[in-house]
PDB file of N, CA and C in Angstrom:
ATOM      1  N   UNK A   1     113.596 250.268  42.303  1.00  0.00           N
ATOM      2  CA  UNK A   1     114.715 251.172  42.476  1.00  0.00           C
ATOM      3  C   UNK A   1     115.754 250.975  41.377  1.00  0.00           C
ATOM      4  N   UNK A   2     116.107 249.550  40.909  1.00  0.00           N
ATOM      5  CA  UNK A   2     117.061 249.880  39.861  1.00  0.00           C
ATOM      6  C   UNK A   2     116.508 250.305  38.605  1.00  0.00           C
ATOM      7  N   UNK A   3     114.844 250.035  38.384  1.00  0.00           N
ATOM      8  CA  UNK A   3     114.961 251.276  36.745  1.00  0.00           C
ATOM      9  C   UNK A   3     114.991 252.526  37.295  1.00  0.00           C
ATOM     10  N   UNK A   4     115.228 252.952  38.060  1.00  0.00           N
ATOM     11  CA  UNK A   4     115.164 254.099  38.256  1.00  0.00           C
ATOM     12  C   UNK A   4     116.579 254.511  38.580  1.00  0.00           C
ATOM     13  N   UNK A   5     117.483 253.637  39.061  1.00  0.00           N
ATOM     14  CA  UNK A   5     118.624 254.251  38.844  1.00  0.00           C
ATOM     15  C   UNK A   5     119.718 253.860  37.422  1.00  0.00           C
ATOM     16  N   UNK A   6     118.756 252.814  36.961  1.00  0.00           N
ATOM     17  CA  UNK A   6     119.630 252.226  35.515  1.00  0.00           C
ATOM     18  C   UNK A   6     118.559 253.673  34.552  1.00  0.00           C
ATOM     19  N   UNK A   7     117.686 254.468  34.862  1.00  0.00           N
ATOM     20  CA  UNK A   7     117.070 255.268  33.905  1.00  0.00           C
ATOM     21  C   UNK A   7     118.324 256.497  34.150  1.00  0.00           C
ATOM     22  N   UNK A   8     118.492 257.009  35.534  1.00  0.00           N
ATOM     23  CA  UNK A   8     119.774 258.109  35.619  1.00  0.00           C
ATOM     24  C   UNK A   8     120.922 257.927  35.164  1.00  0.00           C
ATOM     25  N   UNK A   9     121.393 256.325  34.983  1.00  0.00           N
ATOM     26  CA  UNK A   9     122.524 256.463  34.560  1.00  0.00           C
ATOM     27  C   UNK A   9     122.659 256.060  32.913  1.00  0.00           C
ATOM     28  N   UNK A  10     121.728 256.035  32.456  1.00  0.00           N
ATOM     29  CA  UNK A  10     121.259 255.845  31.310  1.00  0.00           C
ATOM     30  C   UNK A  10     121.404 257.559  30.271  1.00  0.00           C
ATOM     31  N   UNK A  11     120.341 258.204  30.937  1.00  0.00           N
ATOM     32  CA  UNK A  11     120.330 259.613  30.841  1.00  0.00           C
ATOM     33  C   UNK A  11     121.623 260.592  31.120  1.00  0.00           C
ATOM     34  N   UNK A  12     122.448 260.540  32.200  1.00  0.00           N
ATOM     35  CA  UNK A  12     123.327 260.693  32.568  1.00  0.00           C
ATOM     36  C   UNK A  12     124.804 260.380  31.568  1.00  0.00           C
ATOM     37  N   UNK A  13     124.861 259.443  31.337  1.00  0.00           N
ATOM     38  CA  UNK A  13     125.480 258.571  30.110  1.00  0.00           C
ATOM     39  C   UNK A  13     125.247 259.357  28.449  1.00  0.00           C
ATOM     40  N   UNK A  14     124.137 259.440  28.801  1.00  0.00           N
ATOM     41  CA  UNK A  14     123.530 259.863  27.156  1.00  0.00           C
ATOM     42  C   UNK A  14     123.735 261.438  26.890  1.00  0.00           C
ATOM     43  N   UNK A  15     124.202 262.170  27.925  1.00  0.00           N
ATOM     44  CA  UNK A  15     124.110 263.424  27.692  1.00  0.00           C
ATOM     45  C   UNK A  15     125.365 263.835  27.500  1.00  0.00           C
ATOM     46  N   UNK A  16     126.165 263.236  28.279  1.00  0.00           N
ATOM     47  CA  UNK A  16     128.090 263.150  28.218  1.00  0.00           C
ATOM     48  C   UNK A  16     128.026 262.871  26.721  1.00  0.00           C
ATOM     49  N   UNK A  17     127.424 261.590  26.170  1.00  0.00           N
ATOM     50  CA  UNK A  17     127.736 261.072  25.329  1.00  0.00           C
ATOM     51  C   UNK A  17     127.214 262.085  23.757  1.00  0.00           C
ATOM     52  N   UNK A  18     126.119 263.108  23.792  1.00  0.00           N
ATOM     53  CA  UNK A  18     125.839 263.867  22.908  1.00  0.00           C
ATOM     54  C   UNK A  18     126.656 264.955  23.190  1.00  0.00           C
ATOM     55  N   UNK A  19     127.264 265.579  24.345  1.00  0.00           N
ATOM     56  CA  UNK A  19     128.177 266.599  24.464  1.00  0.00           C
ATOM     57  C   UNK A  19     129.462 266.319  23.460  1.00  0.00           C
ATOM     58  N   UNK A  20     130.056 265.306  23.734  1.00  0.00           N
ATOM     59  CA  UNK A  20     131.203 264.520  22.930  1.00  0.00           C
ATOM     60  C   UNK A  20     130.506 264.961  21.727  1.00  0.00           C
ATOM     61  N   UNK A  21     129.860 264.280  21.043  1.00  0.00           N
ATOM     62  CA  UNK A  21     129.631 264.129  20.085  1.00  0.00           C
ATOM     63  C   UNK A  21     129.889 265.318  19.523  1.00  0.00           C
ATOM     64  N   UNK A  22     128.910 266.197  19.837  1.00  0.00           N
ATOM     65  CA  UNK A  22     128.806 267.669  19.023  1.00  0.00           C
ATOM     66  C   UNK A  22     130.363 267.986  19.626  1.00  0.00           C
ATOM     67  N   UNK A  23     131.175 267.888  20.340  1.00  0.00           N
ATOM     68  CA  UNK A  23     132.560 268.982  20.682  1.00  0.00           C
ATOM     69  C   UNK A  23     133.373 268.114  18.987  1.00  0.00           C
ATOM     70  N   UNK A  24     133.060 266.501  19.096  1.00  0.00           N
ATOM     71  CA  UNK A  24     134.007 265.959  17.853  1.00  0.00           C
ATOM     72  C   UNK A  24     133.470 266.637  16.235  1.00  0.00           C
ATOM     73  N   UNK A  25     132.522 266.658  16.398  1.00  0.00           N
ATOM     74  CA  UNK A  25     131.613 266.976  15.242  1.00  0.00           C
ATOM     75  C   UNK A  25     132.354 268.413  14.786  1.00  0.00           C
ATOM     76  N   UNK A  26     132.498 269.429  15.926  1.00  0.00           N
ATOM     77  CA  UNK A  26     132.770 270.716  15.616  1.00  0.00           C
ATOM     78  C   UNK A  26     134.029 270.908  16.545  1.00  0.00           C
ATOM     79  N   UNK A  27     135.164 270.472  15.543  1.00  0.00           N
ATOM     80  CA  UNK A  27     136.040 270.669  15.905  1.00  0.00           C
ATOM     81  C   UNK A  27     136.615 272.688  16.763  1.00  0.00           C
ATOM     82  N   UNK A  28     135.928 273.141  16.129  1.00  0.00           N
ATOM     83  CA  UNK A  28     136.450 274.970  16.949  1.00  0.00           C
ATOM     84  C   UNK A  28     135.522 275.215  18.035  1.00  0.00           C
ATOM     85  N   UNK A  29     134.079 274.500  17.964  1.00  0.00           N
ATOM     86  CA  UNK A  29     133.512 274.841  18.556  1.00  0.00           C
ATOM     87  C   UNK A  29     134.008 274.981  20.800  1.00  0.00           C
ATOM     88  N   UNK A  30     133.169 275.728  21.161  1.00  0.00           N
ATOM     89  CA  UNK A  30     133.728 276.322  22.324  1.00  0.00           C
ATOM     90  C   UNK A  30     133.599 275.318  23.077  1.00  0.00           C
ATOM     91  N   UNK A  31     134.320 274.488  23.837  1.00  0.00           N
ATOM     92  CA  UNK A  31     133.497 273.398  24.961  1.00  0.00           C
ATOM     93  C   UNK A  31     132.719 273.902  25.978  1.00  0.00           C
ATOM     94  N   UNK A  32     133.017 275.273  26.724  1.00  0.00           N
ATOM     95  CA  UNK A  32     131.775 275.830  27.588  1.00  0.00           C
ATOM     96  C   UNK A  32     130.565 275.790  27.019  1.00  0.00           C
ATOM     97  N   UNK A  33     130.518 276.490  25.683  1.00  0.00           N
ATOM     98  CA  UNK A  33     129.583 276.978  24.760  1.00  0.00           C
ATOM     99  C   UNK A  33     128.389 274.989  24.859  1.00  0.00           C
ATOM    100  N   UNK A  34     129.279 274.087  24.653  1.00  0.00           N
ATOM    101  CA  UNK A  34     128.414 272.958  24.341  1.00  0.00           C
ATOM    102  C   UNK A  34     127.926 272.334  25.729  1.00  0.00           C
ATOM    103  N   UNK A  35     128.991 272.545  27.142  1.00  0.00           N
ATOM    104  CA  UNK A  35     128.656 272.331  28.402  1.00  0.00           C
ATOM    105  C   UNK A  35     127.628 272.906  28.578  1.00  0.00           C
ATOM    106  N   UNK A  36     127.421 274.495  28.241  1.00  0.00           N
ATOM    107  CA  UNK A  36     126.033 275.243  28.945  1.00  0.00           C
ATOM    108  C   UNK A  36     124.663 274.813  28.305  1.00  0.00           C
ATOM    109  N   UNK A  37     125.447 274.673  27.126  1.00  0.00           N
ATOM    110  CA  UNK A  37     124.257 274.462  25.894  1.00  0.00           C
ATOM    111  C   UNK A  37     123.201 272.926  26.427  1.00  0.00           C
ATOM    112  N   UNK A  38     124.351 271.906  27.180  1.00  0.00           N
ATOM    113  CA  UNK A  38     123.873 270.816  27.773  1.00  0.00           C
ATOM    114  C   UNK A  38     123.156 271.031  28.797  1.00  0.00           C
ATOM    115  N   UNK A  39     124.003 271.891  29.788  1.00  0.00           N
ATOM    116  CA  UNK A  39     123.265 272.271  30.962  1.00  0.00           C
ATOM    117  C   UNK A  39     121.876 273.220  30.566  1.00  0.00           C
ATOM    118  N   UNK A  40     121.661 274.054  29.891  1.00  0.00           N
ATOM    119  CA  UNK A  40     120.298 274.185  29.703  1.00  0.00           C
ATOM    120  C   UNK A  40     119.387 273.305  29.498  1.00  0.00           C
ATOM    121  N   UNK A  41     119.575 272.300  28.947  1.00  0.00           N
ATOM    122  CA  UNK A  41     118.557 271.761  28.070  1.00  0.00           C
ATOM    123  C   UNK A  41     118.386 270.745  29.644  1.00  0.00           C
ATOM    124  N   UNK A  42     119.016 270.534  30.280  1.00  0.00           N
ATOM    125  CA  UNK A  42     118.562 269.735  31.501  1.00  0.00           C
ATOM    126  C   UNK A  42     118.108 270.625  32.381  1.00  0.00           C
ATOM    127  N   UNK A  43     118.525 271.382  32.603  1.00  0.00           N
ATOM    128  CA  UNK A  43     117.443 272.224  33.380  1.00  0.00           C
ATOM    129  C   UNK A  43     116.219 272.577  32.745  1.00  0.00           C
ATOM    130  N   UNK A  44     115.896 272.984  31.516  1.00  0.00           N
ATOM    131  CA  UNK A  44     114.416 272.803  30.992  1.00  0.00           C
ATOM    132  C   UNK A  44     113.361 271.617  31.593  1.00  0.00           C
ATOM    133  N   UNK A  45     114.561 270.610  30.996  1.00  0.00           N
ATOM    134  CA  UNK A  45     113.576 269.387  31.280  1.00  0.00           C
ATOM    135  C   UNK A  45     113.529 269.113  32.771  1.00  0.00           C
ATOM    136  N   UNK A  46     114.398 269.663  33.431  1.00  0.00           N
ATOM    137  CA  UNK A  46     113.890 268.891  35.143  1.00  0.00           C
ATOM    138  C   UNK A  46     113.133 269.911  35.676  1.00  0.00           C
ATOM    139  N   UNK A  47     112.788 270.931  35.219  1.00  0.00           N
ATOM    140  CA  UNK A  47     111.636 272.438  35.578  1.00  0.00           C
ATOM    141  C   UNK A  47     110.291 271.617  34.957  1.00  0.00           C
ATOM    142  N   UNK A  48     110.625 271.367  34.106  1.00  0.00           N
ATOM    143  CA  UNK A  48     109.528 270.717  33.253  1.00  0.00           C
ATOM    144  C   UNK A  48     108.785 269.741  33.651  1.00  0.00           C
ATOM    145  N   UNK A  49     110.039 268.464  34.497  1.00  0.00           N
ATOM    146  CA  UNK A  49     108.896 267.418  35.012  1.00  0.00           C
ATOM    147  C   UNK A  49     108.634 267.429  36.272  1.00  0.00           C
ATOM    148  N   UNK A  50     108.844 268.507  37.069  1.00  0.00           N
ATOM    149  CA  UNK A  50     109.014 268.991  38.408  1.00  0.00           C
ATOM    150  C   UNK A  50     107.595 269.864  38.878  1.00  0.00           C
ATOM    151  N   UNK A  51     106.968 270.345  37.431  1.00  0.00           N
ATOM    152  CA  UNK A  51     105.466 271.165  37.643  1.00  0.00           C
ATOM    153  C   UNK A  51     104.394 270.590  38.498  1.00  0.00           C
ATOM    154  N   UNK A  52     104.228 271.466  39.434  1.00  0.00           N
ATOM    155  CA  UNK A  52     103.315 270.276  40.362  1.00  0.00           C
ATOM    156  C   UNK A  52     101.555 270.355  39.868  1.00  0.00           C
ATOM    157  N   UNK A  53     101.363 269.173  40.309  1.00  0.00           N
ATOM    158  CA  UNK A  53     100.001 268.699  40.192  1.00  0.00           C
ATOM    159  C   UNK A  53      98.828 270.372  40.292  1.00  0.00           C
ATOM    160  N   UNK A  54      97.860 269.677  39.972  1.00  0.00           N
ATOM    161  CA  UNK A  54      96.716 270.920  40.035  1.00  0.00           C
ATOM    162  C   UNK A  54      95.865 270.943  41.273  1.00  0.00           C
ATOM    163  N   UNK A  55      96.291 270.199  42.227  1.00  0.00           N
ATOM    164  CA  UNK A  55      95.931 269.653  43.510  1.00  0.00           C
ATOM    165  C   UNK A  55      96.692 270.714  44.350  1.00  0.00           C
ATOM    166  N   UNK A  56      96.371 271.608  44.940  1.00  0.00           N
ATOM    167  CA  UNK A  56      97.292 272.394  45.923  1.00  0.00           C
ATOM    168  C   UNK A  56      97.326 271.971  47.058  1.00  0.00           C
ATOM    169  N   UNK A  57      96.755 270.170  47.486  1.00  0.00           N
ATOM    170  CA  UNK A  57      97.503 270.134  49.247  1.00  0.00           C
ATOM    171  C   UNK A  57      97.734 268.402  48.586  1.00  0.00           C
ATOM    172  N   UNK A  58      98.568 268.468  47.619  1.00  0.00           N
ATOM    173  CA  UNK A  58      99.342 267.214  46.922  1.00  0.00           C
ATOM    174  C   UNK A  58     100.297 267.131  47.895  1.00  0.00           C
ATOM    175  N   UNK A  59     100.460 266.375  48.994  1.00  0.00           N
ATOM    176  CA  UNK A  59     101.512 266.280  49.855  1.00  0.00           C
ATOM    177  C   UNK A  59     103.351 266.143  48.934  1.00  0.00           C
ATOM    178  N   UNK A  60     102.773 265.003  47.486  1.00  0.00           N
ATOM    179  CA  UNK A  60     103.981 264.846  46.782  1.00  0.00           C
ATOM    180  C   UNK A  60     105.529 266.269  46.093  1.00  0.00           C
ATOM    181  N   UNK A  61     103.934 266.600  46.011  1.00  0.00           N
ATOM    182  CA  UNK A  61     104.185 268.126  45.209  1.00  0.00           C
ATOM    183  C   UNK A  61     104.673 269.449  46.100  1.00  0.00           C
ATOM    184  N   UNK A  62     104.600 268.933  47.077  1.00  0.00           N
ATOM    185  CA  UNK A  62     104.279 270.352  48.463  1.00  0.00           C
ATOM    186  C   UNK A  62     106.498 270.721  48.216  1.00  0.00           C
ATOM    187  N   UNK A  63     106.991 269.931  47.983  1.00  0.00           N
ATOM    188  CA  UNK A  63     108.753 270.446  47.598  1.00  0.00           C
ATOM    189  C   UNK A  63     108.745 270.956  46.331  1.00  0.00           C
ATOM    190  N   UNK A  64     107.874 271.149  45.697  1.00  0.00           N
ATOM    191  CA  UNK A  64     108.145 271.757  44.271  1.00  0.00           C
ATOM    192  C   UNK A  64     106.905 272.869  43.614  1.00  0.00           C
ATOM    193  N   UNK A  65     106.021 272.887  45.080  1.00  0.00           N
ATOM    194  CA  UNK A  65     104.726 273.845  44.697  1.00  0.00           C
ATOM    195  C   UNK A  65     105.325 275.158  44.066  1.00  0.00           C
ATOM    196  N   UNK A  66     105.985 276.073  44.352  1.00  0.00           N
ATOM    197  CA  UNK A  66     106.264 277.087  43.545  1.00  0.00           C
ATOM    198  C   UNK A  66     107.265 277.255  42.776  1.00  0.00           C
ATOM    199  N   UNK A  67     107.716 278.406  41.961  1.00  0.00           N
ATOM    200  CA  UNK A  67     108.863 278.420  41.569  1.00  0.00           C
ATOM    201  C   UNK A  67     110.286 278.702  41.881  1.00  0.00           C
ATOM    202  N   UNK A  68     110.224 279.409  43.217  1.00  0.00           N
ATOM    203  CA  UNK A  68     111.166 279.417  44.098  1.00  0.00           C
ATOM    204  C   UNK A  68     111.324 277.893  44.703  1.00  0.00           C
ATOM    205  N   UNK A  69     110.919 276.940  45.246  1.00  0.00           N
ATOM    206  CA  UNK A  69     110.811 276.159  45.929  1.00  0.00           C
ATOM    207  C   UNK A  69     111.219 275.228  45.112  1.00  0.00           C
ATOM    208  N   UNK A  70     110.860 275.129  43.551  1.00  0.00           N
ATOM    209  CA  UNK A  70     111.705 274.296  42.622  1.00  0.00           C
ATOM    210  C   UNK A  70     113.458 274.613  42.611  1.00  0.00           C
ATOM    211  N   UNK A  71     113.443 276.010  42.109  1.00  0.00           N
ATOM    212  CA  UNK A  71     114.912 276.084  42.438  1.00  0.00           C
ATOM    213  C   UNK A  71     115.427 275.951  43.406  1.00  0.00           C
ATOM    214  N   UNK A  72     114.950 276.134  44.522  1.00  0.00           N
ATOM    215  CA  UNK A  72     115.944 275.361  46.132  1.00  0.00           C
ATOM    216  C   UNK A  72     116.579 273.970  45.639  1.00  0.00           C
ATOM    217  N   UNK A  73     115.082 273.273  45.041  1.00  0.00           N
ATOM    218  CA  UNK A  73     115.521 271.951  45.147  1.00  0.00           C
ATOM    219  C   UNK A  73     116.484 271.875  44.099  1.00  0.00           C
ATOM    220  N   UNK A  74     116.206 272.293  43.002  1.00  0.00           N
ATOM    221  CA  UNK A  74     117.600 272.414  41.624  1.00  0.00           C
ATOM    222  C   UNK A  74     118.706 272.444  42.175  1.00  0.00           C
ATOM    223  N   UNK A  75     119.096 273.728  43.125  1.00  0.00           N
ATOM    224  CA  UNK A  75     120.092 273.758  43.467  1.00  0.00           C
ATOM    225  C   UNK A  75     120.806 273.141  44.614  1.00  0.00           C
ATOM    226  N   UNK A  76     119.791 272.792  45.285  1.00  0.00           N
ATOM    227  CA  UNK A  76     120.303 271.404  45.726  1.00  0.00           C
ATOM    228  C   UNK A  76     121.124 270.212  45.420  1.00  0.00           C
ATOM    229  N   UNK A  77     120.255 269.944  44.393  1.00  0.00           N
ATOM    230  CA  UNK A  77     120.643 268.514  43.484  1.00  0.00           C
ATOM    231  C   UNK A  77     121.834 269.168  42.956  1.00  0.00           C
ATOM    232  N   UNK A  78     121.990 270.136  42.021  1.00  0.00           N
ATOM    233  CA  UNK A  78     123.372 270.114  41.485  1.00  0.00           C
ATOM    234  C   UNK A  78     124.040 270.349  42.348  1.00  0.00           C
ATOM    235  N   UNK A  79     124.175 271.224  43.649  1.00  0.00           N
ATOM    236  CA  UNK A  79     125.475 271.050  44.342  1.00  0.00           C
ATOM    237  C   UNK A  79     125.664 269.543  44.833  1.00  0.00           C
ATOM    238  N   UNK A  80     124.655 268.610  45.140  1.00  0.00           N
ATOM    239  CA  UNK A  80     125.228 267.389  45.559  1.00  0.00           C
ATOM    240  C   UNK A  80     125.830 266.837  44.368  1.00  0.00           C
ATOM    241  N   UNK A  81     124.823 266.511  43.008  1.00  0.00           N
ATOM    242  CA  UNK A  81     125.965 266.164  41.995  1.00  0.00           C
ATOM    243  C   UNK A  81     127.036 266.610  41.766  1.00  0.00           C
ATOM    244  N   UNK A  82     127.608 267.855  41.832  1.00  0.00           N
ATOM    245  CA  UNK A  82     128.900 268.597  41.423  1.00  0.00           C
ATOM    246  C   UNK A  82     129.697 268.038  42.160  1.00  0.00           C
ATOM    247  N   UNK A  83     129.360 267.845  43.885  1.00  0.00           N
ATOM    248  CA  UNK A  83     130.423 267.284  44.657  1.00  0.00           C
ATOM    249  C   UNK A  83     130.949 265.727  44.314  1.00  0.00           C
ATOM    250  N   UNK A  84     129.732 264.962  43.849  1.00  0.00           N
ATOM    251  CA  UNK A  84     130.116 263.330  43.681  1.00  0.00           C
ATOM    252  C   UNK A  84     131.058 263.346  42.214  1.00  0.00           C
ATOM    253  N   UNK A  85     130.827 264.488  41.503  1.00  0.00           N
ATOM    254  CA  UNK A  85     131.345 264.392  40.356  1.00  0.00           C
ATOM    255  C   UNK A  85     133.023 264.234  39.966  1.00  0.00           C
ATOM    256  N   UNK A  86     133.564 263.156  39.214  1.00  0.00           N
ATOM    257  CA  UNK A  86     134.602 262.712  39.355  1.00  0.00           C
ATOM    258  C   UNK A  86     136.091 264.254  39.209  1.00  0.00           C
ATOM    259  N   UNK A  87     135.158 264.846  38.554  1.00  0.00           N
ATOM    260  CA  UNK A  87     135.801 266.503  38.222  1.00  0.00           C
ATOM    261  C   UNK A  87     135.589 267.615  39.180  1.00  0.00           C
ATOM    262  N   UNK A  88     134.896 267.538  40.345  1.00  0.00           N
ATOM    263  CA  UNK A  88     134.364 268.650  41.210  1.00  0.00           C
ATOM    264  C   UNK A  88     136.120 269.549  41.651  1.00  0.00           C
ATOM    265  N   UNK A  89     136.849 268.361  41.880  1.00  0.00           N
ATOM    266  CA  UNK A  89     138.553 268.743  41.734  1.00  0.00           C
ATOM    267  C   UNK A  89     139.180 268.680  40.964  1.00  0.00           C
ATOM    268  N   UNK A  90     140.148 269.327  40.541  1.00  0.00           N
ATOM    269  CA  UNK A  90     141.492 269.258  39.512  1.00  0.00           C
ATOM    270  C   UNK A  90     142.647 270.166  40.280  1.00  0.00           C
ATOM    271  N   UNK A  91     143.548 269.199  39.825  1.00  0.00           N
ATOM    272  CA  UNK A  91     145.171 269.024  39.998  1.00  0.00           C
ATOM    273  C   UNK A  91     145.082 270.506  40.044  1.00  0.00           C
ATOM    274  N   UNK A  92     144.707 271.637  38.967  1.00  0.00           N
ATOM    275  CA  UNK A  92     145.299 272.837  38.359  1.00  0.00           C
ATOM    276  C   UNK A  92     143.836 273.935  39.328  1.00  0.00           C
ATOM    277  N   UNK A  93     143.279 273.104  40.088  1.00  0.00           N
ATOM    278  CA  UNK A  93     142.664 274.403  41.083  1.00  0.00           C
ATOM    279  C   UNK A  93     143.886 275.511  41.923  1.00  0.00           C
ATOM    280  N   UNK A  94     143.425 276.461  41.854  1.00  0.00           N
ATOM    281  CA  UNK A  94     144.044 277.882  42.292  1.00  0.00           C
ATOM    282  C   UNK A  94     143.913 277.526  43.632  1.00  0.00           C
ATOM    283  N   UNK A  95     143.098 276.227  44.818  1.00  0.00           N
ATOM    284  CA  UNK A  95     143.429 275.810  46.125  1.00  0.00           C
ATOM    285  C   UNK A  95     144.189 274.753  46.374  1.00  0.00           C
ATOM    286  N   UNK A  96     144.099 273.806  45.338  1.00  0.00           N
ATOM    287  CA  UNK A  96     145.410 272.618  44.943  1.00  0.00           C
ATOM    288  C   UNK A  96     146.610 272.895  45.773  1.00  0.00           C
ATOM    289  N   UNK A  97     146.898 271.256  46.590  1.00  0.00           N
ATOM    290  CA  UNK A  97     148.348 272.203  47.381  1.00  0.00           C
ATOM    291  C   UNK A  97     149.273 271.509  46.129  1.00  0.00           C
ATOM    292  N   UNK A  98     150.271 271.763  45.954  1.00  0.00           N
ATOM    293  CA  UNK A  98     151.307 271.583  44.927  1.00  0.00           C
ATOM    294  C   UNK A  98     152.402 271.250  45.063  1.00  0.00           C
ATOM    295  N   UNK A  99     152.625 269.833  44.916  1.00  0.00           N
ATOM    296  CA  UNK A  99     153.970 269.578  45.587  1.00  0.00           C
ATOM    297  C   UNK A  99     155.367 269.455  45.029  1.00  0.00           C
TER     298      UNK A  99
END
């Protein structure tokens, strides 16, 4: 269990850390523009290692057999990450009470 959670936070780490990079690198560049640009490229790759086996009664595989059934789970995972995420709130939300 911990390479596997020292591999997420590894990865996790490394992707913040190339976002930075390219926003310092290019100073005008858009920060959404490099956020989405991040967020694609992780969603490629977790579609990617998510393809199930060639076995159609792979019990492992049976949450990710189609392509609908992958995105449930996608969107799953990111709404739980979004919520743990140290940013899911800010001070300057339009529900923020304001004192």
């Amino acid at each position: 269990m911990h390479n596997e959670s020292n591999a997420f936070e590894q990865a996790a780490q490394r992707s913040i850390d190339l976002a930075n990079e390219l926003a310092e690198r290019q100073i005008d560049a858009d920060l959404w523009e490099i956020a989405d640009g991040t967020l694609s490229g992780a969603i490629h790759y977790w579609l990617f290692s998510r393809q199930p086996c060639p076995d159609r009664d792979c019990d492992d595989c049976a949450p990710v057999a189609t392509a609908e059934l992958r995105l449930q789970t996608l969107l799953k995972l990111v709404r739980e990450l979004a919520e743990e995420s140290l940013y899911y709130h800010s001070p300057s939300d339009h529900n923020a009470a304001h004192g």
